[in-house]
N, C-alpha and C. Protein backbone atom coordinates (compact mmCIF):
# COMPACT_ATOMS: atom_id res chain seq x y z
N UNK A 1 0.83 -1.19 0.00
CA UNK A 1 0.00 0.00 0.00
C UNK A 1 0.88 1.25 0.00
N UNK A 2 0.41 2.10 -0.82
CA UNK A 2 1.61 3.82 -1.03
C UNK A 2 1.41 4.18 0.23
N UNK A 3 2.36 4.66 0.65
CA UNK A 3 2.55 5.49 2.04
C UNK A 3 1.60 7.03 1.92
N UNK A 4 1.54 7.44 1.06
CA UNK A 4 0.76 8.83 0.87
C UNK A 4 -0.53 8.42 1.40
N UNK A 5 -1.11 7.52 1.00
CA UNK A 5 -2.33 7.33 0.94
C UNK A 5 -3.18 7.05 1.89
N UNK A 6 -4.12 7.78 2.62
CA UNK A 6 -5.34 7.45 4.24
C UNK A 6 -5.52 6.41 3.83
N UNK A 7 -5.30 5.46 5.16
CA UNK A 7 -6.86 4.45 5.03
C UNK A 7 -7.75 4.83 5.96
N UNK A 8 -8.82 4.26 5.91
CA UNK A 8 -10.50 4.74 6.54
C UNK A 8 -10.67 4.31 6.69
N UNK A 9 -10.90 4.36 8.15
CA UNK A 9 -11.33 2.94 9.01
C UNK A 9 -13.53 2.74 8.69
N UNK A 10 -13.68 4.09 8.69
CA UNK A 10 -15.42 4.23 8.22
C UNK A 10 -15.84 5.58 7.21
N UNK A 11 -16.60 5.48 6.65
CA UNK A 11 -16.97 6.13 5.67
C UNK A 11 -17.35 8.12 6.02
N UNK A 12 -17.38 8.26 7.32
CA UNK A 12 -17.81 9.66 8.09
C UNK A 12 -16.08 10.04 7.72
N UNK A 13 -15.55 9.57 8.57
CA UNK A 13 -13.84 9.57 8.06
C UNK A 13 -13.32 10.35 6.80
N UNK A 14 -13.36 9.49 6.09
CA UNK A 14 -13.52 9.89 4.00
C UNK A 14 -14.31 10.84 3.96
N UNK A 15 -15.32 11.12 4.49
CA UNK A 15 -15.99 12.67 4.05
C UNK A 15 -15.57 13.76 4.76
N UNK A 16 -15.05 13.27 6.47
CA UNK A 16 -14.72 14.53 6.53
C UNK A 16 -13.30 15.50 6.35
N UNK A 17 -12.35 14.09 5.79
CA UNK A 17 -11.34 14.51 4.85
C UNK A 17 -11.72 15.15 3.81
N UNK A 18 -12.31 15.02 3.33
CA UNK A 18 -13.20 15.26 2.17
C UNK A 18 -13.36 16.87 1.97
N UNK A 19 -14.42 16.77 2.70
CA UNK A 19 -15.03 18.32 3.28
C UNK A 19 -13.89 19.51 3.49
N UNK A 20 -13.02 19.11 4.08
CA UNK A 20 -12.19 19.96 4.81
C UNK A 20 -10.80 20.25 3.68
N UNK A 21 -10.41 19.60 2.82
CA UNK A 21 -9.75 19.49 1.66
C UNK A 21 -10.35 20.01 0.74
N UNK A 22 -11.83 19.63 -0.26
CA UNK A 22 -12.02 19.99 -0.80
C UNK A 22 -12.99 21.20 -1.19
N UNK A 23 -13.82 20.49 -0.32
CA UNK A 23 -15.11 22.22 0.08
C UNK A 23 -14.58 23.28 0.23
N UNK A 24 -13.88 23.03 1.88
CA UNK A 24 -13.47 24.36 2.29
C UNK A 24 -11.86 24.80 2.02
N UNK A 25 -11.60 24.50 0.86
CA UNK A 25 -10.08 24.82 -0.06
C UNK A 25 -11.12 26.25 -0.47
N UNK A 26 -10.06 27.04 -0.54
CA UNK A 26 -10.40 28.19 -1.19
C UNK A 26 -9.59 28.76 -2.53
N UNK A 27 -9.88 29.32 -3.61
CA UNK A 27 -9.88 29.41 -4.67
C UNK A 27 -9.56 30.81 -4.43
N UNK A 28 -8.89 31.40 -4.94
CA UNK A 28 -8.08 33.03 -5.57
C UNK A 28 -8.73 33.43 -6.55
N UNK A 29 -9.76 34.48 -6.57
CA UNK A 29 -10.67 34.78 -8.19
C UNK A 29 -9.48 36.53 -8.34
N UNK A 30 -9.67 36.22 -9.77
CA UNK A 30 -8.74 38.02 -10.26
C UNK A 30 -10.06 38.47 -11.33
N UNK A 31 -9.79 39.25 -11.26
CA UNK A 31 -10.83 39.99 -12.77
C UNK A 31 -10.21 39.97 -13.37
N UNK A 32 -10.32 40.47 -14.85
CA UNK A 32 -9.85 40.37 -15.98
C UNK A 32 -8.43 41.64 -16.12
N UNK A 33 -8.57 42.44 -15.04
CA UNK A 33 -7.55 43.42 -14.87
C UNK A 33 -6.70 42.76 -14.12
N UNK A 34 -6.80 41.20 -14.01
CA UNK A 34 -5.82 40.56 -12.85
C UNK A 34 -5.74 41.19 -11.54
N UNK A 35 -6.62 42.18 -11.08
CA UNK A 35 -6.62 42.34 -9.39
C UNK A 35 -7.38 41.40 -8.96
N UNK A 36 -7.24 40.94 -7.84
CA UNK A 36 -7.92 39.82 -7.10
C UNK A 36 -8.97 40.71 -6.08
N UNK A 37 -10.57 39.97 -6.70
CA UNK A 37 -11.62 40.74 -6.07
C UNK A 37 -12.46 39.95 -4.84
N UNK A 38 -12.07 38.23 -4.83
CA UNK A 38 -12.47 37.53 -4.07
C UNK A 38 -11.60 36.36 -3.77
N UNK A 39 -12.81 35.27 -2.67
CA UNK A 39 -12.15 34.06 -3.08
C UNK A 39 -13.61 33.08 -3.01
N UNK A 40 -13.36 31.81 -3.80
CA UNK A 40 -14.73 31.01 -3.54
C UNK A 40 -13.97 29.66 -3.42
N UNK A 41 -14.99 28.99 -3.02
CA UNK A 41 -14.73 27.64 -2.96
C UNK A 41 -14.21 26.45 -4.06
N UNK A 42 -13.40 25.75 -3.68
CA UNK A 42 -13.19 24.90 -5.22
C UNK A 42 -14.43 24.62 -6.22
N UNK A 43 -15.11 24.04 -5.42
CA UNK A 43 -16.51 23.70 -6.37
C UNK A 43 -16.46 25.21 -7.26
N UNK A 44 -17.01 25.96 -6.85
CA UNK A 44 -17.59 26.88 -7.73
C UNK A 44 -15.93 27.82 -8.72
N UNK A 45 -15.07 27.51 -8.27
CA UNK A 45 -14.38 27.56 -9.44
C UNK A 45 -13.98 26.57 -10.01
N UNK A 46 -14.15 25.76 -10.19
CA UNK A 46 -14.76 24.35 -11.33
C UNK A 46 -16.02 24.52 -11.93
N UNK A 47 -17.20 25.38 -11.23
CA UNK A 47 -18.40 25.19 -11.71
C UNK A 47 -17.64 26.65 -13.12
N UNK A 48 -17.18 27.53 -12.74
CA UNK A 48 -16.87 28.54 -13.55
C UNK A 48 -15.69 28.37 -14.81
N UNK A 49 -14.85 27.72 -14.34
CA UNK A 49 -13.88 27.02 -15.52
C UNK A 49 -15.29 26.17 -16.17
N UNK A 50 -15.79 25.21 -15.51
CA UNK A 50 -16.43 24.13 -17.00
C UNK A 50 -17.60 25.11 -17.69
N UNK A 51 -17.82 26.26 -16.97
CA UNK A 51 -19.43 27.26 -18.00
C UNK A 51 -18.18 27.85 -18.85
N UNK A 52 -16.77 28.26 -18.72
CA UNK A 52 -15.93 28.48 -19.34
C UNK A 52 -16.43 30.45 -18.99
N UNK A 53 -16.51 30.77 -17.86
CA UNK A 53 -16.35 32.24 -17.47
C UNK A 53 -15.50 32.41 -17.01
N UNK A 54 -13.68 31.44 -16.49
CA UNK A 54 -12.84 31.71 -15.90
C UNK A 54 -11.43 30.83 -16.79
N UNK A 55 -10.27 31.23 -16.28
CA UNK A 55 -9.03 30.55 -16.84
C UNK A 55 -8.49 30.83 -15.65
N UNK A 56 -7.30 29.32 -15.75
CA UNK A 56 -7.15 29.29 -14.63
C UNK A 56 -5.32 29.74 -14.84
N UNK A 57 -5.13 30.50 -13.76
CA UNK A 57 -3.87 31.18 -13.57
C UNK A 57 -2.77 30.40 -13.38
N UNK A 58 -3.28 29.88 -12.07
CA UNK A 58 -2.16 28.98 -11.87
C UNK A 58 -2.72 27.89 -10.77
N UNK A 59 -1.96 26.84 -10.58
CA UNK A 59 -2.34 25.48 -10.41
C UNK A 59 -1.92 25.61 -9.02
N UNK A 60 -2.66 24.51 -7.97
CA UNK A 60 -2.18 24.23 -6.90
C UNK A 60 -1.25 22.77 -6.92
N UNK A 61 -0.33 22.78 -6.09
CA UNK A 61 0.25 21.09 -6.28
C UNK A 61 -0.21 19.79 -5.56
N UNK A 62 -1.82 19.89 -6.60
CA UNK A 62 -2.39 18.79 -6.01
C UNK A 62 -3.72 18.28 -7.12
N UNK A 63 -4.24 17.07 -7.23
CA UNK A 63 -5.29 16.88 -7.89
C UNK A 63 -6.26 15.94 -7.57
N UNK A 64 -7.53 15.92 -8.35
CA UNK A 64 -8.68 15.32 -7.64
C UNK A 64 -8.87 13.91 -8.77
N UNK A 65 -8.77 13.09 -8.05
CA UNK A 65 -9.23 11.70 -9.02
C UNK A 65 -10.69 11.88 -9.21
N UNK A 66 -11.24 11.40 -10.18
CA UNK A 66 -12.96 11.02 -10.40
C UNK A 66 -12.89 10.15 -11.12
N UNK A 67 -13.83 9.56 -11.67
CA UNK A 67 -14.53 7.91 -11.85
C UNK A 67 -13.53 8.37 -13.66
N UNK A 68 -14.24 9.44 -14.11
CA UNK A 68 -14.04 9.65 -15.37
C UNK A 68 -12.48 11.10 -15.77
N UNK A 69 -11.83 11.40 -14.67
CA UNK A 69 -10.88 12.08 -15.41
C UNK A 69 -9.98 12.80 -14.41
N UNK A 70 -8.94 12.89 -14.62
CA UNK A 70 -8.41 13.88 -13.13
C UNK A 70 -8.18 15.29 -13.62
N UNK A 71 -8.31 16.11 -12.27
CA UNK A 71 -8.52 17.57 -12.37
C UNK A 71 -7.41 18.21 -11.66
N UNK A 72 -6.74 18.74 -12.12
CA UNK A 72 -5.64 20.17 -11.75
C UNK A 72 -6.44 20.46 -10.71
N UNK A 73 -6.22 21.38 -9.75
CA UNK A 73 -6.99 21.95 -8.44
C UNK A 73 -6.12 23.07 -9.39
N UNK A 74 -7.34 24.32 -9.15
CA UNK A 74 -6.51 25.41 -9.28
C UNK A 74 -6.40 26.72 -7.74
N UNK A 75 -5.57 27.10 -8.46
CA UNK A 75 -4.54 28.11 -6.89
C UNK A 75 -5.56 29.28 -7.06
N UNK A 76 -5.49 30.11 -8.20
CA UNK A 76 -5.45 31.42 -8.60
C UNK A 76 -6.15 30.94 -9.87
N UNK A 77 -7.86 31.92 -10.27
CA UNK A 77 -8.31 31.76 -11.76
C UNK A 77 -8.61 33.23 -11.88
N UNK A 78 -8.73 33.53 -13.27
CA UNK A 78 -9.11 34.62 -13.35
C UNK A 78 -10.57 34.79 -14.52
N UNK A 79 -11.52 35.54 -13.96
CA UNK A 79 -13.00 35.78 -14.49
C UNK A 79 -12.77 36.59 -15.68
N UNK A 80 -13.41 36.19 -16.93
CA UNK A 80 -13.16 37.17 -18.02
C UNK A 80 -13.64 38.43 -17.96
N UNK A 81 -15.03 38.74 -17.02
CA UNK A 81 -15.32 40.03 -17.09
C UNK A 81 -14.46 40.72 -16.00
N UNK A 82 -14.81 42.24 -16.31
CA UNK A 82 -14.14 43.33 -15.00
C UNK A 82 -14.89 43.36 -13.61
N UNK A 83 -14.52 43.02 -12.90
CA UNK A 83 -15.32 43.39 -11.64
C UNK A 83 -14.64 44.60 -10.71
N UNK A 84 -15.23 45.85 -10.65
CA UNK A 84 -14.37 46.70 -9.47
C UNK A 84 -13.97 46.22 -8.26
N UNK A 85 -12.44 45.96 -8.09
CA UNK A 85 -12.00 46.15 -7.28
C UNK A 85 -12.17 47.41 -6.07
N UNK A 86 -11.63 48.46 -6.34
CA UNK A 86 -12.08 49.78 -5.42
C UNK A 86 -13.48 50.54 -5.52
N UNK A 87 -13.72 51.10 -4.25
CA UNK A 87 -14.66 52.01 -4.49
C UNK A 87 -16.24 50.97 -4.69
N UNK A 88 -16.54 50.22 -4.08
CA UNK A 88 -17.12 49.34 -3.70
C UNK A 88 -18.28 49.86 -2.70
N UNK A 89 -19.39 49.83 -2.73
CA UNK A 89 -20.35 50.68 -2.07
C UNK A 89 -20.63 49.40 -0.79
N UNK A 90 -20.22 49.87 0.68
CA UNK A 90 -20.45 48.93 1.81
C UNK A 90 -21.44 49.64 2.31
N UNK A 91 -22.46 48.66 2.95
CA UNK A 91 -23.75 48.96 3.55
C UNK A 91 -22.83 49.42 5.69
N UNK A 92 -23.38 49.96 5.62
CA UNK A 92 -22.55 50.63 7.05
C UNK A 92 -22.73 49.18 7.93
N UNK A 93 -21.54 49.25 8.55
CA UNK A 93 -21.85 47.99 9.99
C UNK A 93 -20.74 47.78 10.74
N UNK A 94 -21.11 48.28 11.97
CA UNK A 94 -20.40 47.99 13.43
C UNK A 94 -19.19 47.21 13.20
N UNK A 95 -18.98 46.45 12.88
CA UNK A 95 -17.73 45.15 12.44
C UNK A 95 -16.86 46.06 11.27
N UNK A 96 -17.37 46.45 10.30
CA UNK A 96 -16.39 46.93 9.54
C UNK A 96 -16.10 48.48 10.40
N UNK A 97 -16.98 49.11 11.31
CA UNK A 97 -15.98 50.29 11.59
C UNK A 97 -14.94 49.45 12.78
N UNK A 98 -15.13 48.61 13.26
CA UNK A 98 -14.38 47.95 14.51
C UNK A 98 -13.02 47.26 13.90
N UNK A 99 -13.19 46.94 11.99
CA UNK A 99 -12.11 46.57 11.53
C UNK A 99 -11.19 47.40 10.86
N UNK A 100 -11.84 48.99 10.58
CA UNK A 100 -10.75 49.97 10.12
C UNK A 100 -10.18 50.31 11.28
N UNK A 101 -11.02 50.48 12.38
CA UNK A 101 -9.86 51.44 13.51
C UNK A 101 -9.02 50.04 14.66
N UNK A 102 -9.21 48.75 14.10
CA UNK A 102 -8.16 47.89 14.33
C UNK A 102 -8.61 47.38 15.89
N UNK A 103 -9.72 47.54 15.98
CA UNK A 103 -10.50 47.36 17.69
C UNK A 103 -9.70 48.24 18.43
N UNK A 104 -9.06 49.34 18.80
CA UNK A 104 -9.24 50.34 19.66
C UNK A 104 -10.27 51.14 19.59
N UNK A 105 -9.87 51.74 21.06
CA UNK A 105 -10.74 52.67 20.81
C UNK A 105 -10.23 53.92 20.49
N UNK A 106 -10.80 55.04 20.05
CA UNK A 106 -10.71 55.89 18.93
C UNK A 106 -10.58 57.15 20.27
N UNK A 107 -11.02 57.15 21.40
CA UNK A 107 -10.31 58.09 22.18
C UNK A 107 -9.94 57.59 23.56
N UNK A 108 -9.90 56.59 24.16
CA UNK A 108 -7.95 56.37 24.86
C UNK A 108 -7.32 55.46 24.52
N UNK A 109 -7.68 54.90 23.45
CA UNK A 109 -6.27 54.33 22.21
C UNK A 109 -6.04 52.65 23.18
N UNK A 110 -7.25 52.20 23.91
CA UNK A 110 -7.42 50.99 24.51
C UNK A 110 -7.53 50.07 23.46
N UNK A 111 -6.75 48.72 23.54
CA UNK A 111 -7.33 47.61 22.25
C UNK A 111 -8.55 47.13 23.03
N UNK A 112 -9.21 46.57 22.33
CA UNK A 112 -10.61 45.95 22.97
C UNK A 112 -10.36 44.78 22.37
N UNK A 113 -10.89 43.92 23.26
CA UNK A 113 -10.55 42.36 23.05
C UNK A 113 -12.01 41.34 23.57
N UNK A 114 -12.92 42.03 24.28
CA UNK A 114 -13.72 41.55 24.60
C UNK A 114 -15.59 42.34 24.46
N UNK A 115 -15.91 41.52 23.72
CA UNK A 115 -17.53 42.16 22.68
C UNK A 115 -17.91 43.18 23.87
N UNK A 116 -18.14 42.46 24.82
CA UNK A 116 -18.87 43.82 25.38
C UNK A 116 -18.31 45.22 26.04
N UNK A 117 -16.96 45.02 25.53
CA UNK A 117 -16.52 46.49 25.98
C UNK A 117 -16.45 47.52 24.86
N UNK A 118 -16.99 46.76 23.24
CA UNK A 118 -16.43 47.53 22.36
C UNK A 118 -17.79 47.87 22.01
N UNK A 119 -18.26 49.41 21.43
CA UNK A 119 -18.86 50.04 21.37
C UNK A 119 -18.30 51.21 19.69
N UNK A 120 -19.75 51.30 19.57
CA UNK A 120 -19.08 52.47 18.09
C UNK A 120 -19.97 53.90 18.54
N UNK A 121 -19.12 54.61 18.53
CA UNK A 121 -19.81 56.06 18.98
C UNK A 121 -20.15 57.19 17.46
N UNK A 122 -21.32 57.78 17.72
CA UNK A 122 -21.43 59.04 16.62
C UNK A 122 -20.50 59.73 16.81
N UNK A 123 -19.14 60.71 16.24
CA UNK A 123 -18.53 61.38 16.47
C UNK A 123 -19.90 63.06 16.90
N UNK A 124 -20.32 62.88 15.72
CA UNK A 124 -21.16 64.26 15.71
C UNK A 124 -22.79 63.28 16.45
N UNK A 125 -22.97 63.53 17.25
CA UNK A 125 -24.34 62.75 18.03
C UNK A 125 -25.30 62.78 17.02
N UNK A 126 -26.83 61.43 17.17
CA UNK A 126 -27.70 61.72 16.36
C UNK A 126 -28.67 62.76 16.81
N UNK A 127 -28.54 63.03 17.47
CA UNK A 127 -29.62 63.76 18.14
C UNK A 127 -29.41 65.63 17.58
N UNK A 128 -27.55 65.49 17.20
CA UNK A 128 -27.61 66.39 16.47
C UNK A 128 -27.51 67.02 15.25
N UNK A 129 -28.05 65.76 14.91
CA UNK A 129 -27.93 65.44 13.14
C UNK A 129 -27.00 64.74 12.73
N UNK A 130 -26.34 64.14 13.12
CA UNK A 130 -25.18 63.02 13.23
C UNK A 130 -25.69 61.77 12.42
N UNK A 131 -25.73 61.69 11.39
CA UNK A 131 -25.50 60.36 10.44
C UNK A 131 -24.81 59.27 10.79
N UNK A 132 -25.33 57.59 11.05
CA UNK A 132 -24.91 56.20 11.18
C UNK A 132 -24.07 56.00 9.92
N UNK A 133 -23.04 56.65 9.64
CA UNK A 133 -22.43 56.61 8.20
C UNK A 133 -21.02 56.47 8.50
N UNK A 134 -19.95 55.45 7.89
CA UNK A 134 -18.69 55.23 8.64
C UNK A 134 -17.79 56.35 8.62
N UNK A 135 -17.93 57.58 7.97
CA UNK A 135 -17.08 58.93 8.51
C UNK A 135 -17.66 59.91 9.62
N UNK A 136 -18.80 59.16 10.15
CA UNK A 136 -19.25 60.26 11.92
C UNK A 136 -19.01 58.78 12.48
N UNK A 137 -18.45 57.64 12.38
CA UNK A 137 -18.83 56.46 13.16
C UNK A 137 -17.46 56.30 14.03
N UNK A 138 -16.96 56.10 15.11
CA UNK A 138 -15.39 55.28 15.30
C UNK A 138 -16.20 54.49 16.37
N UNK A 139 -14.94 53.49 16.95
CA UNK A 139 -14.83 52.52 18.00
C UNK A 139 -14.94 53.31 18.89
N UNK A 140 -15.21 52.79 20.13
CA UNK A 140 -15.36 53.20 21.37
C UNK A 140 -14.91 52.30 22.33
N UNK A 141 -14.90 52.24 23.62
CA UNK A 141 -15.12 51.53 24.56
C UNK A 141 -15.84 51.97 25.18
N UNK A 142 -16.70 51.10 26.17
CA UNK A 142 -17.98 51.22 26.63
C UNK A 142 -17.69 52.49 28.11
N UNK A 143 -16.57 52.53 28.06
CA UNK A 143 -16.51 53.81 28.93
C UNK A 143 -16.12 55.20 28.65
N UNK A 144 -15.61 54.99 27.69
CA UNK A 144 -15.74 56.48 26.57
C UNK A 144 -16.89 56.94 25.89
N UNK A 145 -17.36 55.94 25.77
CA UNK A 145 -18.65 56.15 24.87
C UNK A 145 -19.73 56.52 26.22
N UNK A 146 -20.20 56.24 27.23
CA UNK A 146 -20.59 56.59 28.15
C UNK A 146 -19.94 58.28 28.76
N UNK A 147 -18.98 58.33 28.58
CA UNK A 147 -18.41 59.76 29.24
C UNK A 147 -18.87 60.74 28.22
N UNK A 148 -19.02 60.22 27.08
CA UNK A 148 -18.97 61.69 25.61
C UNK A 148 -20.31 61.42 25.85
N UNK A 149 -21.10 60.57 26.22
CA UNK A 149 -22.86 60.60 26.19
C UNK A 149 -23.44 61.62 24.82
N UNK A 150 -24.06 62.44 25.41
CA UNK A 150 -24.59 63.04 23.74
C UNK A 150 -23.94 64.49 23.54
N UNK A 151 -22.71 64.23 23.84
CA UNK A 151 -22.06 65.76 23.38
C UNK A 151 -21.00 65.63 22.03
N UNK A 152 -20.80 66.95 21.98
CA UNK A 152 -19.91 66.56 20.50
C UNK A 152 -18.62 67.00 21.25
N UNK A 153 -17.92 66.79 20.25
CA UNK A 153 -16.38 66.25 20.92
C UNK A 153 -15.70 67.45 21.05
N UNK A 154 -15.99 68.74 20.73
CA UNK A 154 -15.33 69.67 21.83
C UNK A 154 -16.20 70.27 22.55
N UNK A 155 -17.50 69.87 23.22
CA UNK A 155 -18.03 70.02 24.65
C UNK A 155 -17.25 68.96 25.39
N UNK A 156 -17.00 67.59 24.62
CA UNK A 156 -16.83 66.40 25.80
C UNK A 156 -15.18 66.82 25.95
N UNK A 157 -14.72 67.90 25.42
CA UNK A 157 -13.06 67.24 25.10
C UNK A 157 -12.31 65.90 24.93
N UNK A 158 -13.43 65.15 24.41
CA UNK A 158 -12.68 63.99 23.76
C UNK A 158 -12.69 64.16 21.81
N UNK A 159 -11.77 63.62 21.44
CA UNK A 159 -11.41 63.95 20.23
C UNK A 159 -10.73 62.45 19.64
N UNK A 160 -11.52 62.05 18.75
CA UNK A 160 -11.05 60.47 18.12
C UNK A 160 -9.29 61.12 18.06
N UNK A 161 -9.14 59.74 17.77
CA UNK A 161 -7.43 59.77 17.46
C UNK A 161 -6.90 60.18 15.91
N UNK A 162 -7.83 59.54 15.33
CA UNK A 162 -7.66 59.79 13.54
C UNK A 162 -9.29 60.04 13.14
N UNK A 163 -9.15 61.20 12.22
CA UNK A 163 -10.48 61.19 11.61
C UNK A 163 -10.93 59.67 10.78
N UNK A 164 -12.21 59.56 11.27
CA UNK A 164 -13.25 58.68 10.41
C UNK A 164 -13.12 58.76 9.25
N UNK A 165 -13.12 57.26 8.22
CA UNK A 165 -13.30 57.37 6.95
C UNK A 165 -14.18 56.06 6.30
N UNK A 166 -14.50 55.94 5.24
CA UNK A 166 -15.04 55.10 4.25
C UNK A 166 -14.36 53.90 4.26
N UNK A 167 -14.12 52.89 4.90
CA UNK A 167 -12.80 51.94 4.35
C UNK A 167 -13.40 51.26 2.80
N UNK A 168 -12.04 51.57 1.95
CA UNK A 168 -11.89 51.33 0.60
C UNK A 168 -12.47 49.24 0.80
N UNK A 169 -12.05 48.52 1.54
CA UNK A 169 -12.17 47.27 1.49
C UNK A 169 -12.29 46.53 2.92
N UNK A 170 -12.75 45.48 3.14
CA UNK A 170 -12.80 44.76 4.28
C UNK A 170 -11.47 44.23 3.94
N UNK A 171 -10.95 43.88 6.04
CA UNK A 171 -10.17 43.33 6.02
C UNK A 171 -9.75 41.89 5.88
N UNK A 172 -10.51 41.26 5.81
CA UNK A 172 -10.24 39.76 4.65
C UNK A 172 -9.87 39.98 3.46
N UNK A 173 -10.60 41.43 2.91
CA UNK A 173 -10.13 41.22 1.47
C UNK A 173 -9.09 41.63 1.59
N UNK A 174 -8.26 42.34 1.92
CA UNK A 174 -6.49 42.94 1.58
C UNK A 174 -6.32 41.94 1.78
N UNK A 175 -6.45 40.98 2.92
CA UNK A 175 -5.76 39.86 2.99
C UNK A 175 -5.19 38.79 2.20
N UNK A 176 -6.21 38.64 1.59
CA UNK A 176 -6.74 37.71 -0.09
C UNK A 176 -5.83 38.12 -0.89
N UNK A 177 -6.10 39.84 -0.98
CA UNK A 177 -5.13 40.33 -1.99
C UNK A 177 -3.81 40.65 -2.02
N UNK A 178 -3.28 40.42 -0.43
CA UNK A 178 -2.00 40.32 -0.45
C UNK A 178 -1.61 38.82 -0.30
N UNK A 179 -2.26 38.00 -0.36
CA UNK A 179 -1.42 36.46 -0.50
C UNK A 179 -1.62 36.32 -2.17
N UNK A 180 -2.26 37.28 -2.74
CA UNK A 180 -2.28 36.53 -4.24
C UNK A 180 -0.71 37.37 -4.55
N UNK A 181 -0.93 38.37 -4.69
CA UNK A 181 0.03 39.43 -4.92
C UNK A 181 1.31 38.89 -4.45
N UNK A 182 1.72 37.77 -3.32
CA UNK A 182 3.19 37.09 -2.80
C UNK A 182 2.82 36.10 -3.85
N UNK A 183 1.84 35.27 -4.04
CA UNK A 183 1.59 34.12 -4.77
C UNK A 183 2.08 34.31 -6.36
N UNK A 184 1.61 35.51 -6.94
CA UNK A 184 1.40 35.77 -8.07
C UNK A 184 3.32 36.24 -8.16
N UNK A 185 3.85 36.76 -7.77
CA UNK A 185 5.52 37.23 -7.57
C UNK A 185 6.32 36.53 -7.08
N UNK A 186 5.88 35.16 -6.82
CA UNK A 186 6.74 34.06 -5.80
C UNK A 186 6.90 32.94 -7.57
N UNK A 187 5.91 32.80 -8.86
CA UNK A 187 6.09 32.01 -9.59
C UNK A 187 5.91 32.60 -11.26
N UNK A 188 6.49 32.59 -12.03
CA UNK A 188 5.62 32.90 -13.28
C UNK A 188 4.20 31.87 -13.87
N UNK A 189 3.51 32.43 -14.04
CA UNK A 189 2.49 31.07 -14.08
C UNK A 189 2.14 31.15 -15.82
């Protein structure tokens, strides 16, 4: 018997090798400008190579037996149409302002590490026309955000650390896009 090769003692075994290899393998998508705008699951970049909406960049070093043919796994594919990368319209939410300002808080520069201390404050209050929009939004902690209560930040003399902004991308995605970007400069494909 090849040494590479599991044996399985029961059939739950084999699937959940399975599962964990092949499901949740993740796939590198680029647009047609070659920036990398996502990532999906193997399946569905196989489902997109065989409708023939993708080519595949470059290969992982590994492949899938089936009854009828073996398959390249691919690393990195790229979608023929353009998809924008930047400038991406995000629906506002607590998590993405908690992931631009890096979980501190935005006025005594505390990391927050635990849900219920972290809090997102209106810079400009609603009460005084203050918009739920991620440039009046920062982190808080639940005791800053309690001290500024409904004042604006030079009644409270508290003053965020960096002005509020739009973040261009979630932070998974740089992530994505900086392992393709080592991936993509580590081989010619």
């Amino acid at each position: 018997m090849d040494k590479n090769k599991k044996s399985y003692s029961n059939f739950c075994d084999l699937l959940n090798d399975f599962f964990w290899e092949y499901v949740m393998y993740q796939v590198y998508v680029l647009n047609s400008g070659y920036e990398c705008v996502s990532s999906c699951s193997l399946g569905r970049a196989l489902s997109l190579l065989e409708q023939q909406k993708a080519e595949v960049v470059k290969y992982a070093n590994c492949l899938i037996n089936t009854v009828n043919r073996i398959i390249k796994v691919p690393l990195i594919i790229k979608i023929f149409r353009f998809v924008k990368v930047y400038g991406r319209k995000f629906k506002y939410s607590n998590r993405m302002t908690w992931e631009r300002d890096n979980y501190v808080c935005q006025y005594c520069g505390k990391h927050l590490t635990e849900k219920k201390d972290i809090t997102t404050d209106h810079v400009i209050p609603k009460s005084r026309g203050g918009k739920t929009i991620y440039e009046n939004m920062v982190t808080a902690c639940s005791h800053c955000n309690k001290k500024k209560n409904n004042l604006t930040t030079s009644e409270s003399g508290m003053f965020p650390m960096r002005k509020p902004f739009k973040p261009a991308m979630t932070k998974r995605m740089k992530e994505i896009m900086d392992a393709v970007k080592k991936m993509m400069a580590e081989n010619v494909y």
